[in-house]
N, C-alpha and C. Protein backbone atom coordinates (compact mmCIF):
# COMPACT_ATOMS: atom_id res chain seq x y z
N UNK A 1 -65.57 -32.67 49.51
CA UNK A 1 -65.11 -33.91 48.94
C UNK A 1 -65.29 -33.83 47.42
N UNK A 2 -64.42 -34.59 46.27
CA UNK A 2 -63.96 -33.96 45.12
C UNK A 2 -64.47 -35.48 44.96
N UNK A 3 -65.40 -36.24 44.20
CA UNK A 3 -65.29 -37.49 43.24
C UNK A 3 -65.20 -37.20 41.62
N UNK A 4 -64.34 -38.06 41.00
CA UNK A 4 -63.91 -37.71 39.88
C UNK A 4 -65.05 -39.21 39.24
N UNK A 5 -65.33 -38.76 37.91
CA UNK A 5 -65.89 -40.28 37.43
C UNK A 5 -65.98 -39.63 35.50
N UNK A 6 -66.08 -40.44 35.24
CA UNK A 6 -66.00 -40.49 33.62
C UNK A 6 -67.29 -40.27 33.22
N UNK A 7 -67.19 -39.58 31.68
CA UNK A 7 -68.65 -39.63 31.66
C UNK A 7 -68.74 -40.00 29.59
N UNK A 8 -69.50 -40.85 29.62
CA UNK A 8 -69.69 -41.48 28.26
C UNK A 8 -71.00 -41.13 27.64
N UNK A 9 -71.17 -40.35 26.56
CA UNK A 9 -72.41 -39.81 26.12
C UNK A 9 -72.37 -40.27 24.31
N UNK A 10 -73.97 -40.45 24.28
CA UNK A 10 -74.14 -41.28 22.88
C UNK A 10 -75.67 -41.21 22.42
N UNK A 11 -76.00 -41.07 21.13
CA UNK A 11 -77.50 -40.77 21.25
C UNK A 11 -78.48 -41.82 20.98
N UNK A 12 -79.49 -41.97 21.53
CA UNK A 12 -80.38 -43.02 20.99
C UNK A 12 -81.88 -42.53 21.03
N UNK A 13 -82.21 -42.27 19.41
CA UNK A 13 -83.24 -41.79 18.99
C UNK A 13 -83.15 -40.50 18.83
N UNK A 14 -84.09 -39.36 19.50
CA UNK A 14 -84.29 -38.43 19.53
C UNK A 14 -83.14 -37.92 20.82
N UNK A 15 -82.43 -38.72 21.87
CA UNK A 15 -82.15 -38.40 23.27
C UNK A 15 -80.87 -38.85 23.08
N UNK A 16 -80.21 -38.19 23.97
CA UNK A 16 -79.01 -38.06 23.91
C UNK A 16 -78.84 -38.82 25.69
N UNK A 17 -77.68 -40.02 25.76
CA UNK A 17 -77.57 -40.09 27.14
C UNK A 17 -75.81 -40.38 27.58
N UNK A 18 -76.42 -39.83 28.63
CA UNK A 18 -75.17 -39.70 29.62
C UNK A 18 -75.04 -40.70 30.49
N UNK A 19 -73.74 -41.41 30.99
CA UNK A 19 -73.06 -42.44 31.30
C UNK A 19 -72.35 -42.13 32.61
N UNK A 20 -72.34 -42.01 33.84
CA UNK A 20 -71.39 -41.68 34.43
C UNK A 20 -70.58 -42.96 35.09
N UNK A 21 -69.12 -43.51 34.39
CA UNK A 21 -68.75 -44.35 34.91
C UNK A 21 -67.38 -44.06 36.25
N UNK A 22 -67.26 -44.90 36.86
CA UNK A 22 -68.13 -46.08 37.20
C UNK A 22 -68.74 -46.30 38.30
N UNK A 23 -69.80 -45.06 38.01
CA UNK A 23 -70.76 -45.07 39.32
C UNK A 23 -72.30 -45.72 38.91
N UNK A 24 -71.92 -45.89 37.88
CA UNK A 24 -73.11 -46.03 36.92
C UNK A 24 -74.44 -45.91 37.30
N UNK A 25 -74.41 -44.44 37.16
CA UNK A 25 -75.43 -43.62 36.66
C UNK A 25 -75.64 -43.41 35.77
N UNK A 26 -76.79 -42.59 34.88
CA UNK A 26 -77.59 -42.59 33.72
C UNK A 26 -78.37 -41.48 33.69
N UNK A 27 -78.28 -40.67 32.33
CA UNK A 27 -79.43 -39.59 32.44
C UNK A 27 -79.31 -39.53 31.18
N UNK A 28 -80.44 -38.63 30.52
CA UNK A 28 -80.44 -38.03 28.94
C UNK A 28 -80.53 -36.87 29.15
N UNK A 29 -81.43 -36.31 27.88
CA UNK A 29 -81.46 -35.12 27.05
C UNK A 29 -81.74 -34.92 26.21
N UNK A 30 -82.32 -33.80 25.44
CA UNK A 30 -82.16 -33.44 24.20
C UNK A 30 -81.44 -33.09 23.57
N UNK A 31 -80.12 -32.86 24.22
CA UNK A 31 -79.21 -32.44 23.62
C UNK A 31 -77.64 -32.97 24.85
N UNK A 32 -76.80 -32.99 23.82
CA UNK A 32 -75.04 -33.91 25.25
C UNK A 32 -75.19 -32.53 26.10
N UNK A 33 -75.18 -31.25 26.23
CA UNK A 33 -74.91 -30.34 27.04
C UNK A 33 -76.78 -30.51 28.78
N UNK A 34 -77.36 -31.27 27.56
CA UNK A 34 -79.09 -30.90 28.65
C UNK A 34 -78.83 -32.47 29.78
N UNK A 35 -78.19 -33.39 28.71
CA UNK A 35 -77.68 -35.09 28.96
C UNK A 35 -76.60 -34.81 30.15
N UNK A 36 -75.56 -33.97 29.86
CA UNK A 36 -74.66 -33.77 30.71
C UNK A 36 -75.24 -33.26 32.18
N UNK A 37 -75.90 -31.97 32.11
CA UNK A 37 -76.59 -31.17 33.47
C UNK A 37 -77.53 -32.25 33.67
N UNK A 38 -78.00 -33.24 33.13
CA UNK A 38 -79.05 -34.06 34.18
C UNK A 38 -78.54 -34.83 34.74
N UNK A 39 -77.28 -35.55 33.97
CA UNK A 39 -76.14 -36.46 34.92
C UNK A 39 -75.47 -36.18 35.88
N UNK A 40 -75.26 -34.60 35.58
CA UNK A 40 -74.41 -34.20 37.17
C UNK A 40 -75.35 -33.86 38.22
N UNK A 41 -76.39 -33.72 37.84
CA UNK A 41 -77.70 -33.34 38.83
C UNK A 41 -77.56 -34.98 39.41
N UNK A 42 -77.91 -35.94 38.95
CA UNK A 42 -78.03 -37.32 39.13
C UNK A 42 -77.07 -37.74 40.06
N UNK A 43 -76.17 -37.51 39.49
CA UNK A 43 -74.57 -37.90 40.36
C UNK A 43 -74.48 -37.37 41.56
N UNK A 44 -75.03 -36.33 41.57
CA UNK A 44 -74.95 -35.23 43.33
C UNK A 44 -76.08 -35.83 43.72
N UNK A 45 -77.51 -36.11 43.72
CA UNK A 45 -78.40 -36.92 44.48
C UNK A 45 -77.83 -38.32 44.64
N UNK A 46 -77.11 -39.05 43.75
CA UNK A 46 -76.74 -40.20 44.25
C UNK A 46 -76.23 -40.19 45.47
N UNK A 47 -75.01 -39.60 45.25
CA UNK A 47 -73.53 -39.24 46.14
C UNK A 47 -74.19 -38.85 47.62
N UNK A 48 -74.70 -38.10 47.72
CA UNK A 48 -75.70 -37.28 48.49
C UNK A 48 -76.52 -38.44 49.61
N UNK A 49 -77.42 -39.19 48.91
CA UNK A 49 -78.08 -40.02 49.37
C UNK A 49 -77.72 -41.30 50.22
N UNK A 50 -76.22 -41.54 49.08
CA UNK A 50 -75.70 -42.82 49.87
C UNK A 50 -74.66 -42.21 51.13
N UNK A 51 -74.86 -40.92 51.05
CA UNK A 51 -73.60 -40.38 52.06
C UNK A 51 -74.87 -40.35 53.12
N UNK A 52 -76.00 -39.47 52.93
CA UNK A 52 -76.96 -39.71 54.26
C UNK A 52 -77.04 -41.64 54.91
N UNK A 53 -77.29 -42.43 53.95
CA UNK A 53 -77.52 -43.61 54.28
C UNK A 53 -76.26 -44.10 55.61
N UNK A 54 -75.40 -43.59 55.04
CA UNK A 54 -73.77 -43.99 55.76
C UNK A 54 -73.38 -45.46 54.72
N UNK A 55 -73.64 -45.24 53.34
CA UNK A 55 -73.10 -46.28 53.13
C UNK A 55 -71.93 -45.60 52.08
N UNK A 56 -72.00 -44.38 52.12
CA UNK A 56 -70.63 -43.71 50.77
C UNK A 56 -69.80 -44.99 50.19
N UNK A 57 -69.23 -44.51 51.75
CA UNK A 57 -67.44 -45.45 51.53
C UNK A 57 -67.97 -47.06 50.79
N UNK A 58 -68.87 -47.80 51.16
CA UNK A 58 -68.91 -48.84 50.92
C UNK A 58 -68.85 -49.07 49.64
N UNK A 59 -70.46 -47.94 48.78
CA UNK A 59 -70.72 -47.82 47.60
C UNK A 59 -69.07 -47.46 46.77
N UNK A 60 -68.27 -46.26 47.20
CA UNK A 60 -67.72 -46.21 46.39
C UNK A 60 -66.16 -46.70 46.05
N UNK A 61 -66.21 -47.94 47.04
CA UNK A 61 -65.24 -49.00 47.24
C UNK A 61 -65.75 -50.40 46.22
N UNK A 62 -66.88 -50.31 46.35
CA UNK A 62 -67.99 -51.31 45.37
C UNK A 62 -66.93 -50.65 43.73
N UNK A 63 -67.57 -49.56 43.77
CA UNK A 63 -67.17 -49.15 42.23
C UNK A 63 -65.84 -48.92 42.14
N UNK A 64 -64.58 -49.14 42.64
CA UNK A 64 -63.33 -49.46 42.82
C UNK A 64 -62.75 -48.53 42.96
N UNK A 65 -63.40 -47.11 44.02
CA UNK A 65 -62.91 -45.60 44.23
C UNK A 65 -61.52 -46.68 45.50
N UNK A 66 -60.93 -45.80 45.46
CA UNK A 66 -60.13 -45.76 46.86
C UNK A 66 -59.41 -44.76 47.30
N UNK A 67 -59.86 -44.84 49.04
CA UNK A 67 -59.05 -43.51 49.67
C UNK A 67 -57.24 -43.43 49.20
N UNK A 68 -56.94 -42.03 49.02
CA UNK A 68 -55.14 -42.40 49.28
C UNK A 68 -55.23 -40.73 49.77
N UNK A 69 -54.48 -40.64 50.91
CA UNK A 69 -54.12 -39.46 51.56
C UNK A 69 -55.56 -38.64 51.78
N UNK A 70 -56.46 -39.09 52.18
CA UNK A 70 -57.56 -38.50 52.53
C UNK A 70 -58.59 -37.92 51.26
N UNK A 71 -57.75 -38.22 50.53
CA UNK A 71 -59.00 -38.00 49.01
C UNK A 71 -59.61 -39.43 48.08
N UNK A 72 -60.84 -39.37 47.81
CA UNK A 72 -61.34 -40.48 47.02
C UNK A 72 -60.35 -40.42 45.48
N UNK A 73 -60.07 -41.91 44.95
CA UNK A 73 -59.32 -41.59 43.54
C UNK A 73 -59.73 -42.98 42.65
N UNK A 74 -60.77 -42.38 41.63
CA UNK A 74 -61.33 -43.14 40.87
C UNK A 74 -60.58 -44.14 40.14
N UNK A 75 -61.11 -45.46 40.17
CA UNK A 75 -60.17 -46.60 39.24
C UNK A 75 -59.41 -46.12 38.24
N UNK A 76 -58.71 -46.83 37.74
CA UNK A 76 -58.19 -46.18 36.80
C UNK A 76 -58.65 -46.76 35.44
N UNK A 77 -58.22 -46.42 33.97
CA UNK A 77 -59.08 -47.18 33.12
C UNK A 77 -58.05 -47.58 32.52
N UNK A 78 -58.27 -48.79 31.93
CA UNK A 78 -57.41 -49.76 31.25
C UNK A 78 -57.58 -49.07 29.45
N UNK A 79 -58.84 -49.25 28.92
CA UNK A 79 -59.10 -48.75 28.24
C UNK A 79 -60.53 -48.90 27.92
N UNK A 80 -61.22 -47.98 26.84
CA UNK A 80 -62.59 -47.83 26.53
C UNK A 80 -62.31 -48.00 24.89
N UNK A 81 -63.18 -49.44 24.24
CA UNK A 81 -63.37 -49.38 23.24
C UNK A 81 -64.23 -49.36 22.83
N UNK A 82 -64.70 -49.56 20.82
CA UNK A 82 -66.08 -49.84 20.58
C UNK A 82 -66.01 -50.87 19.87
N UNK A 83 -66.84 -51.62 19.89
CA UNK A 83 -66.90 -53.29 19.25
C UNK A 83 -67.66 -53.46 18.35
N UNK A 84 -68.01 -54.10 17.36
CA UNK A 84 -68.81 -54.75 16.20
C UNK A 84 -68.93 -55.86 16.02
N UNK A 85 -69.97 -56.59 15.86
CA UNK A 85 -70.57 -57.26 15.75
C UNK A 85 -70.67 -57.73 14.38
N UNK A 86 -70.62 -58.89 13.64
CA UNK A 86 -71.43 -59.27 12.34
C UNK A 86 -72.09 -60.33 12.61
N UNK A 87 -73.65 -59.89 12.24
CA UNK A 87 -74.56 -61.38 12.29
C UNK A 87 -75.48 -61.46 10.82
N UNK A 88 -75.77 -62.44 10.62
CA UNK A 88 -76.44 -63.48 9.41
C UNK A 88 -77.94 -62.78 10.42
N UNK A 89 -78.53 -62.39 8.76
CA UNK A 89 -80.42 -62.39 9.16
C UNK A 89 -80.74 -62.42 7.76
């Protein structure tokens, strides 16, 4: 079984983290390549776990996967922006 999911990486502080949407999962690093291998490590124990539970399908109907022709096919994305803020201090 093939799940496809996005992955959004950004640093905060010293650590670098990884995003996997929209399963939303989470991992870091010291670096986007150490951020990346802990997220896909993450993502396969997730996947893994909720497939032992028997709740896969549910979970990844939750996060708006859906079957078509016998393969899972991740939402699609409208778009990903970045926003700003201005505040008075």
């Amino acid at each position: 079984m093939n799940i496809e999911y996005t992955v959004n990486i950004w640093k905060e502080g010293n650590q670098y983290i990884a995003h996997a949407m929209p399963l939303d999962v989470v991992s870091s690093g010291l670096s986007p390549d150490d951020a990346k291998n802990a997220l896909n490590e993450a993502v396969h124990l997730f996947l893994e776990t909720i497939q032992e539970m028997g709740t896969l399908e549910e979970v990844l109907n939750e996060c708006g996967y859906e079957i078509r022709e016998n393969e899972w096919v991740s939402p699609p994305w409208i778009a990903i922006e970045r926003h700003s803020m201005a505040i008075g201090i």
